[in-house]
C-alpha atoms as a PDB file:
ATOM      1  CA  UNK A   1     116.330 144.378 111.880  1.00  0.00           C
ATOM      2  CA  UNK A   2     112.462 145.666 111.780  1.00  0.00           C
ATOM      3  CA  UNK A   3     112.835 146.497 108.194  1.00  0.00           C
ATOM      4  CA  UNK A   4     114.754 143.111 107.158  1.00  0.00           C
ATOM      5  CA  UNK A   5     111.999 140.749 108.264  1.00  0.00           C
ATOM      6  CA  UNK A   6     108.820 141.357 105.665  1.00  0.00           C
ATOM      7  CA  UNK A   7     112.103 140.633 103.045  1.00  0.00           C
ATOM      8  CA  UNK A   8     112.789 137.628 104.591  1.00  0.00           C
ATOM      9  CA  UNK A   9     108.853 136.607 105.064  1.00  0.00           C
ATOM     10  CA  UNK A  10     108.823 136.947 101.429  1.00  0.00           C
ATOM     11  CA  UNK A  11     112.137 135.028 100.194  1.00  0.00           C
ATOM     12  CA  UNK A  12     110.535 132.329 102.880  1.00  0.00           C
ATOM     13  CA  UNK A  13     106.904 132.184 101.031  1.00  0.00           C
ATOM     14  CA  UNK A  14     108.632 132.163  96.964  1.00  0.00           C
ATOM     15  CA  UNK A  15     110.815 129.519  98.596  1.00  0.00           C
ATOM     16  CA  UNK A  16     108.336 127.288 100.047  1.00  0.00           C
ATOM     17  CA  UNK A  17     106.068 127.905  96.743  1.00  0.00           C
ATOM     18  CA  UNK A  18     108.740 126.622  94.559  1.00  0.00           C
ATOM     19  CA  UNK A  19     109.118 123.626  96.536  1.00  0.00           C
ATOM     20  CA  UNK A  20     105.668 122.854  96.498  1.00  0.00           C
ATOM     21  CA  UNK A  21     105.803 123.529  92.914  1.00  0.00           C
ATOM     22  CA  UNK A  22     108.027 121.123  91.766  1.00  0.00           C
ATOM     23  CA  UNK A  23     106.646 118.504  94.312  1.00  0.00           C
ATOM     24  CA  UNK A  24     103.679 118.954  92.154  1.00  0.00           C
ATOM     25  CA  UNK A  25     105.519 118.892  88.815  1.00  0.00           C
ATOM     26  CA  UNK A  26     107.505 115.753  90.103  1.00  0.00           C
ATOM     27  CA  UNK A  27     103.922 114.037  91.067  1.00  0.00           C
ATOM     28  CA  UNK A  28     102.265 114.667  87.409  1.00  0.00           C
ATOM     29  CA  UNK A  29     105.663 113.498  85.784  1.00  0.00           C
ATOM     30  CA  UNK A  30     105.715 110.318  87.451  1.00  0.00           C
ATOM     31  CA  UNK A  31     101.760 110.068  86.812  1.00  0.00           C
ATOM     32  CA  UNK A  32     102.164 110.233  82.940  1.00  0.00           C
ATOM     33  CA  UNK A  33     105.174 108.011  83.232  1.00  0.00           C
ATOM     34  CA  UNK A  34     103.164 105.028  85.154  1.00  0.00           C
ATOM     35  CA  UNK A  35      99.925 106.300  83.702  1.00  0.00           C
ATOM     36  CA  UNK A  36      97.817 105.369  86.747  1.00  0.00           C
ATOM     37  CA  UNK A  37      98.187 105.549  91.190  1.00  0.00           C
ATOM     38  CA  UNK A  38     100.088 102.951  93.169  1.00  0.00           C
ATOM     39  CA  UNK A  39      97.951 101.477  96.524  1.00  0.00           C
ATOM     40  CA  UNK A  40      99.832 104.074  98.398  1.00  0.00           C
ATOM     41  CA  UNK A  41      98.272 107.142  96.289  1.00  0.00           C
ATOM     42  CA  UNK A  42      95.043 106.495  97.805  1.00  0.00           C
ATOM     43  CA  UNK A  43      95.998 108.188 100.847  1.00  0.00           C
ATOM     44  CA  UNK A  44      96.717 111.284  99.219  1.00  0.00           C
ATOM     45  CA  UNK A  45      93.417 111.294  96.708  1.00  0.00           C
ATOM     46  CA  UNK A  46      90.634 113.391  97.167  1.00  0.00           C
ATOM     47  CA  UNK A  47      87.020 113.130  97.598  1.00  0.00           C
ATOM     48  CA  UNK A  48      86.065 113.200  93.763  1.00  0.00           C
ATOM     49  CA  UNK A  49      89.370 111.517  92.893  1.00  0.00           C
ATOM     50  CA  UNK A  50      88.184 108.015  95.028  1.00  0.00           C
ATOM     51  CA  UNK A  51      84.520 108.461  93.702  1.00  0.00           C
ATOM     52  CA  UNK A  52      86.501 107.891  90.172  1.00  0.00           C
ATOM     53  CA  UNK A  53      88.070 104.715  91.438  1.00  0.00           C
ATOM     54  CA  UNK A  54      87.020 101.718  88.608  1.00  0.00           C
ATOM     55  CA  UNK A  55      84.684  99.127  90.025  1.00  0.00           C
ATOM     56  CA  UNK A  56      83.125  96.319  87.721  1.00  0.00           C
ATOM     57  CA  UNK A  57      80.596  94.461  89.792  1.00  0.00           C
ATOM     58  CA  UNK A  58      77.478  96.323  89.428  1.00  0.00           C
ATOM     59  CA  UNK A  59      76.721  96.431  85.853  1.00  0.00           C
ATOM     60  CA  UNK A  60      79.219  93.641  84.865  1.00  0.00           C
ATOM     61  CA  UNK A  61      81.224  96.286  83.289  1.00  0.00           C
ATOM     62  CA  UNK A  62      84.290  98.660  84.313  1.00  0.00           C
ATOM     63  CA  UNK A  63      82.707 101.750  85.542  1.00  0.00           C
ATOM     64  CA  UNK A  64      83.396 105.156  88.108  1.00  0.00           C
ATOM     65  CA  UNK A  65      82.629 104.231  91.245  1.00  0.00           C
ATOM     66  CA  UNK A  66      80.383 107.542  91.676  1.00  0.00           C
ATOM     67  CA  UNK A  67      78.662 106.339  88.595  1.00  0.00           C
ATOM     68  CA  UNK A  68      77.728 103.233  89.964  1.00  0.00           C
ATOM     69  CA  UNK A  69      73.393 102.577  90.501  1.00  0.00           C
ATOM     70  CA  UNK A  70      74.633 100.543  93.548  1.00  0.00           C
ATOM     71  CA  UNK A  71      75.727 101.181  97.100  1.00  0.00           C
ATOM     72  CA  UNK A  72      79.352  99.852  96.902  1.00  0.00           C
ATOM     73  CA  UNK A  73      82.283 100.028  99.238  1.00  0.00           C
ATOM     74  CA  UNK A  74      85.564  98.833  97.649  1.00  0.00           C
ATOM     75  CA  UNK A  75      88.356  97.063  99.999  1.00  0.00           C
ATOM     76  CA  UNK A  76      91.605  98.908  98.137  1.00  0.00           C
ATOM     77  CA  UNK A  77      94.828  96.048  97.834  1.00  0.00           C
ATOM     78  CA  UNK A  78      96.327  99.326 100.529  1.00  0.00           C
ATOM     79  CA  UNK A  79      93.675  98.207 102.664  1.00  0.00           C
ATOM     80  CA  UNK A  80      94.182  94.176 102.422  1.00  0.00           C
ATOM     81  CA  UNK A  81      97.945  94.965 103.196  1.00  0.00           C
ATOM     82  CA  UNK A  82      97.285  97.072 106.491  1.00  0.00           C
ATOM     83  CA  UNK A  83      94.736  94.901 107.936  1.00  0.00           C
ATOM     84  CA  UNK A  84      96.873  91.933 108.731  1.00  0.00           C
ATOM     85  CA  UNK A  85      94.137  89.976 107.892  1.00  0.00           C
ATOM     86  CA  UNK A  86      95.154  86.016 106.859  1.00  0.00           C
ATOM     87  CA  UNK A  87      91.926  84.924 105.737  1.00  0.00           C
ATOM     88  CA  UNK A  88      89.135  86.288 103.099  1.00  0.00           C
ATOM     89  CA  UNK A  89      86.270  86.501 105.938  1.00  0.00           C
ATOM     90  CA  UNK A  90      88.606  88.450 108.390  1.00  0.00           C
ATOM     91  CA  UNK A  91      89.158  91.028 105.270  1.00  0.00           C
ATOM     92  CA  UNK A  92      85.309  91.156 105.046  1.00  0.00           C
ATOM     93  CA  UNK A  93      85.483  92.683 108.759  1.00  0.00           C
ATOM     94  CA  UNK A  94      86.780  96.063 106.887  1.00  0.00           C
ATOM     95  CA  UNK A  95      83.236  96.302 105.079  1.00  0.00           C
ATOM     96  CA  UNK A  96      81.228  98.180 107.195  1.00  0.00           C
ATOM     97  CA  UNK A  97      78.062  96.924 105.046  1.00  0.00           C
ATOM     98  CA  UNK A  98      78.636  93.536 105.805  1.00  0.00           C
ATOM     99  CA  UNK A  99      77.743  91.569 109.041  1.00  0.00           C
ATOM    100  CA  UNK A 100      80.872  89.148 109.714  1.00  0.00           C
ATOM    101  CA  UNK A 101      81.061  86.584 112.915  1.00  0.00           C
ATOM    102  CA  UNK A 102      83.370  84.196 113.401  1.00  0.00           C
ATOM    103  CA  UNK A 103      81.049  80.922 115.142  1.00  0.00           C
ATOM    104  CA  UNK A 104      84.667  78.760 116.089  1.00  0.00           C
ATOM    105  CA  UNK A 105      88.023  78.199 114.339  1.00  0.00           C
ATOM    106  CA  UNK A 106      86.723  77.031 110.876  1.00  0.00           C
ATOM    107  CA  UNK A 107      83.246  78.716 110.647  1.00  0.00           C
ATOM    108  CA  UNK A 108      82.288  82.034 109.567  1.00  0.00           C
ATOM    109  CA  UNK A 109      78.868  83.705 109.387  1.00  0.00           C
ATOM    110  CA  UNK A 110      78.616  86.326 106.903  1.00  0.00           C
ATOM    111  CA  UNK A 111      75.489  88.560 105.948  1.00  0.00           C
ATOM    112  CA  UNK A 112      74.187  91.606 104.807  1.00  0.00           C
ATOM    113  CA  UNK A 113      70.755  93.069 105.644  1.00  0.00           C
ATOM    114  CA  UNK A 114      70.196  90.973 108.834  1.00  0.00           C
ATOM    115  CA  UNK A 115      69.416  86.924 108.532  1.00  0.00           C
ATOM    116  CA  UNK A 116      72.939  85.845 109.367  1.00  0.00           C
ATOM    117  CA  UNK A 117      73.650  82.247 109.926  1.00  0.00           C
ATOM    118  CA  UNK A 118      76.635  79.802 108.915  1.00  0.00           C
ATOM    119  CA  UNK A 119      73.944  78.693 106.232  1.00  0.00           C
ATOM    120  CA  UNK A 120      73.291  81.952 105.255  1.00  0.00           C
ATOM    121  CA  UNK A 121      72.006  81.815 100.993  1.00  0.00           C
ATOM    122  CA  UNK A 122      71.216  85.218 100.204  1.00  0.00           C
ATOM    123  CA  UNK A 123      74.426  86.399  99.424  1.00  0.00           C
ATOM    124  CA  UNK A 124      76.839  85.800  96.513  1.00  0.00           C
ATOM    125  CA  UNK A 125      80.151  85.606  96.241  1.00  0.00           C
ATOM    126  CA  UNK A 126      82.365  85.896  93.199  1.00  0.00           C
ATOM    127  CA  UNK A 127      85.669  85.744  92.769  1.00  0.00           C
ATOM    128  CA  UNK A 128      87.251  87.003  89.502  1.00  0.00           C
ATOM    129  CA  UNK A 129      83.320  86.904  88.371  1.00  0.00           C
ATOM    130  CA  UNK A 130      82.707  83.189  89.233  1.00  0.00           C
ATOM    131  CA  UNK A 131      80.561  82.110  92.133  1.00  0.00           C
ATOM    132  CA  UNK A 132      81.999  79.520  94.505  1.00  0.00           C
ATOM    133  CA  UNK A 133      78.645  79.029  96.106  1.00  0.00           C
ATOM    134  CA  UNK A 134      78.293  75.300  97.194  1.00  0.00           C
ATOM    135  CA  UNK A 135      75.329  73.311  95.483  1.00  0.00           C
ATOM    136  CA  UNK A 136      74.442  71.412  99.376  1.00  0.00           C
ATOM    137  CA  UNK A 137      72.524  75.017 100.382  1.00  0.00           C
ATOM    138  CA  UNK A 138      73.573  77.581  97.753  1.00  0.00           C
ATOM    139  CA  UNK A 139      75.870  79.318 100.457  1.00  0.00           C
ATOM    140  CA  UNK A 140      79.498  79.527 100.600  1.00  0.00           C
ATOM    141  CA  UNK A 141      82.393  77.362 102.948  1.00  0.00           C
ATOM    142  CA  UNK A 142      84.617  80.228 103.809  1.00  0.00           C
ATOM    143  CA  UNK A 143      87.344  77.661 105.331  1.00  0.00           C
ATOM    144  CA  UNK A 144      87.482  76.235 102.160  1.00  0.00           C
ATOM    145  CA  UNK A 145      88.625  79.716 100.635  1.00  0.00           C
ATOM    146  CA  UNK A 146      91.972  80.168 101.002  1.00  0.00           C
ATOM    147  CA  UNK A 147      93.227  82.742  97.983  1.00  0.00           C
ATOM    148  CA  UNK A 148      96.585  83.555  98.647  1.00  0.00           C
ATOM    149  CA  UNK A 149      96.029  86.914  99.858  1.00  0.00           C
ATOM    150  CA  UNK A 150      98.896  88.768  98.696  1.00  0.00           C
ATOM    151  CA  UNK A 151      97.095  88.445  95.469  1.00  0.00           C
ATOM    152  CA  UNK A 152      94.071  90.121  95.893  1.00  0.00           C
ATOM    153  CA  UNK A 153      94.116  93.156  93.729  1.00  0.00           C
ATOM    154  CA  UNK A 154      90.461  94.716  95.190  1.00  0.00           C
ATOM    155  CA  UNK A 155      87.495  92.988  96.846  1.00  0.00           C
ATOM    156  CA  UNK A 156      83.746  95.238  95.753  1.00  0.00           C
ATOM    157  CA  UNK A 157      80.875  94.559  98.058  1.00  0.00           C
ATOM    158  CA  UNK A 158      77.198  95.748  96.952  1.00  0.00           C
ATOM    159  CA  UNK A 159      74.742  96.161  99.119  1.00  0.00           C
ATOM    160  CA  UNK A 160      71.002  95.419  98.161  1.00  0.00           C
ATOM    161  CA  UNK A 161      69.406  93.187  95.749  1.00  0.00           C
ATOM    162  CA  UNK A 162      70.775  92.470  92.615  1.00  0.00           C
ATOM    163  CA  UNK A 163      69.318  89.258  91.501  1.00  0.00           C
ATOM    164  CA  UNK A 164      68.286  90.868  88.379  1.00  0.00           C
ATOM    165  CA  UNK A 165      71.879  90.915  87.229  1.00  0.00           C
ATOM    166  CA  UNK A 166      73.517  88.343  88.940  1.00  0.00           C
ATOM    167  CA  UNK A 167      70.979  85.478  89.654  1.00  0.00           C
ATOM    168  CA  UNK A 168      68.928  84.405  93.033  1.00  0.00           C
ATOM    169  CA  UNK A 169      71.735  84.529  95.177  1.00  0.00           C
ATOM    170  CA  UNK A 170      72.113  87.927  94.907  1.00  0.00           C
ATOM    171  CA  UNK A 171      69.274  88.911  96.528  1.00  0.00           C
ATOM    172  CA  UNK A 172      71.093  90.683  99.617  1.00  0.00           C
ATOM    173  CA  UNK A 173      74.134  91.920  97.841  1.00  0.00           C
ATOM    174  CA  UNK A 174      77.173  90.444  96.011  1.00  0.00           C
ATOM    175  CA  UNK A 175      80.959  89.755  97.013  1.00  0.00           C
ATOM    176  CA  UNK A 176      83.205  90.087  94.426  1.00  0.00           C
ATOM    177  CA  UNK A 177      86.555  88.991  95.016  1.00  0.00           C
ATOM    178  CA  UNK A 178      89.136  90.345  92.367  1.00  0.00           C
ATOM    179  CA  UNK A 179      92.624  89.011  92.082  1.00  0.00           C
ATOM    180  CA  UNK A 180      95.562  90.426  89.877  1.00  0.00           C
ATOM    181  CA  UNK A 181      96.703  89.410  86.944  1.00  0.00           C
ATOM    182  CA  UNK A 182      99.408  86.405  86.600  1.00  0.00           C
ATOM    183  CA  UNK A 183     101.263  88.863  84.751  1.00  0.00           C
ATOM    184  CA  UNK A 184     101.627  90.980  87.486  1.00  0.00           C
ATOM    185  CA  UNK A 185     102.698  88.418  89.680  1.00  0.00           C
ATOM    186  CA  UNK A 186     106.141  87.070  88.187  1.00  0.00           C
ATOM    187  CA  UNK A 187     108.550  85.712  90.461  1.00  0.00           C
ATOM    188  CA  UNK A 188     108.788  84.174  93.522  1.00  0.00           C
ATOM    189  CA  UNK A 189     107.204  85.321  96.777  1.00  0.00           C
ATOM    190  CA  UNK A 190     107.297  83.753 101.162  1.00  0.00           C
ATOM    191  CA  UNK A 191     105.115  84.602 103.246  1.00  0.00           C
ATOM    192  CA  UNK A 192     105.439  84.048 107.218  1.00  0.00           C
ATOM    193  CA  UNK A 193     102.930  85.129 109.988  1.00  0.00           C
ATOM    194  CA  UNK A 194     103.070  83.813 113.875  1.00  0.00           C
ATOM    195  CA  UNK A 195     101.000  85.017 116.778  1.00  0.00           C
ATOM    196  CA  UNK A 196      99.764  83.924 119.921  1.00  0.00           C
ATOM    197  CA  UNK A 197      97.028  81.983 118.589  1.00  0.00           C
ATOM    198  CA  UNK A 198      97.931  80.986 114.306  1.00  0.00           C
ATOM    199  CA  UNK A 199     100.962  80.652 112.591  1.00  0.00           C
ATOM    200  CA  UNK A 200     101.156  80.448 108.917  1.00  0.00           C
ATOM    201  CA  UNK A 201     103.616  80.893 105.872  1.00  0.00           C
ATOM    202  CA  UNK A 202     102.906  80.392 101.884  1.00  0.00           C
ATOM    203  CA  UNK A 203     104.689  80.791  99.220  1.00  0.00           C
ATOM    204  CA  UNK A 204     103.705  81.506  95.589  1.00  0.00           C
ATOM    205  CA  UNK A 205     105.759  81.579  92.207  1.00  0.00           C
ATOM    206  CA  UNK A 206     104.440  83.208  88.559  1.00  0.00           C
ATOM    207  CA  UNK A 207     106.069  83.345  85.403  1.00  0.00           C
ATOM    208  CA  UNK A 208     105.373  83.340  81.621  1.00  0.00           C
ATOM    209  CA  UNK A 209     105.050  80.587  78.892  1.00  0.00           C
ATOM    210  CA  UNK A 210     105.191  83.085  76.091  1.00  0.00           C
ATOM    211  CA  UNK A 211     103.868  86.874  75.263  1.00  0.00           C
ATOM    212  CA  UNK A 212     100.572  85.646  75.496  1.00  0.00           C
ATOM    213  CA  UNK A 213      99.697  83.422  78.365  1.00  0.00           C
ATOM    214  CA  UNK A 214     101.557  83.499  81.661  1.00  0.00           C
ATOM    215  CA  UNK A 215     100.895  80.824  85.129  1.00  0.00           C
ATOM    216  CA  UNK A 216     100.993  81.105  88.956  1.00  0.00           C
ATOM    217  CA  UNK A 217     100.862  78.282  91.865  1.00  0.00           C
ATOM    218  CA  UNK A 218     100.758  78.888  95.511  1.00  0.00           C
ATOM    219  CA  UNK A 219     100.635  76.528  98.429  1.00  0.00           C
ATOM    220  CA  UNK A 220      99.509  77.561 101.699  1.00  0.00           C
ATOM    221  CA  UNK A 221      99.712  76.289 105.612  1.00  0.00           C
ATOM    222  CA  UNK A 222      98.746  77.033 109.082  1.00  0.00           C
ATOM    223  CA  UNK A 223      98.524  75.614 112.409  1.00  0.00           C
ATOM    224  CA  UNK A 224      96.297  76.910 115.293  1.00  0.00           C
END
């Protein structure tokens, strides 16, 4: 029996390297069929893989997240779908550079770098590239942002100034909010969330018009 078992160590080890061989074979197949990761893939990515993750906030153009002259921390659409989050200042909460409190049931207060207050002006926020900054104090209403969140492809936060690039509100950093595509959003879609303390449902619908341009609408409720 002695002399069987190094035989059967080694039938065991080719075995289990031919698995993980065509695991791996299986992996770059369906890579070059999609030609890029699904939200799930981030799990599995490593270090230098995530620093290549695309991020187009800093320099106003898509660029490698490692490459970027910035400190930026990227909220992945894997993220927004684990959190459980029904709101875009609850999401916030996952940025560890940010400073989020909730004041009561409408209000937020959201900050970086200190000076937080519902009034708070030294922060812009984008979404898809276009600031929803209110003229009354150059600040934001977070109640009155309510993105269906199922369609929030990535949300890029940047620490520090960047005023240079993105105007006087950016002086402690910049929010940018990035939905998907209509295109990617065809069909119809219900949402429905209950707790102890908020209930909520939404539903949204996409289609196209022709190869070229294609729509979405989405209506939203909640009680509390």
């Amino acid at each position: 029996m002695g002399r069987w078992r190094p035989a059967a160590v080694l039938v065991s080890r080719l075995v289990a390297a031919a698995c993980v061989t065509l695991k791996v074979g299986a992996v770059i197949a369906a890579d070059a069929t999609t030609g890029s990761l699904s939200p799930a893939d981030f799990s599995r990515m490593s270090l230098e893989d995530l620093a290549n993750v695309e991020i187009s906030s800093v320099s106003k153009r898509p660029e490698r997240l490692s490459n970027a002259a910035a400190s930026v921390y990227v909220i992945t659409r894997e993220d927004i779908h684990r959190s459980g989050s029904t709101s875009i200042p609850e999401l916030l909460r996952l940025a560890p550079n940010l400073q989020v409190a909730r004041v009561d049931s409408s209000q937020y207060a959201i900050s970086s770098r200190g000076f937080n207050s519902t009034t708070a002006n030294k922060l812009l926020v984008l979404i898809d590239g276009r600031s929803i900054y209110t003229p009354l104090f150059s600040g934001v209403f977070w109640d009155a942002q309510d993105t269906f969140i199922e369609d929030i492809e990535r949300i890029e936060v940047i620490s520090g100034p960047g005023g240079t690039l993105w105007g006087a509100n950016a002086v402690n950093g910049v929010i940018n909010i990035i939905t998907r595509h209509s295109r990617d959003t065809a069909g119809a879609l219900v949402s429905i969330g209950a707790g102890n303390d908020e209930r909520g449902a939404g539903v949204r619908y996409g289609g196209k018009l022709n190869e070229d341009t294609s729509f979405r609408i989405y209506a939203k409720g909640f009680r509390a």
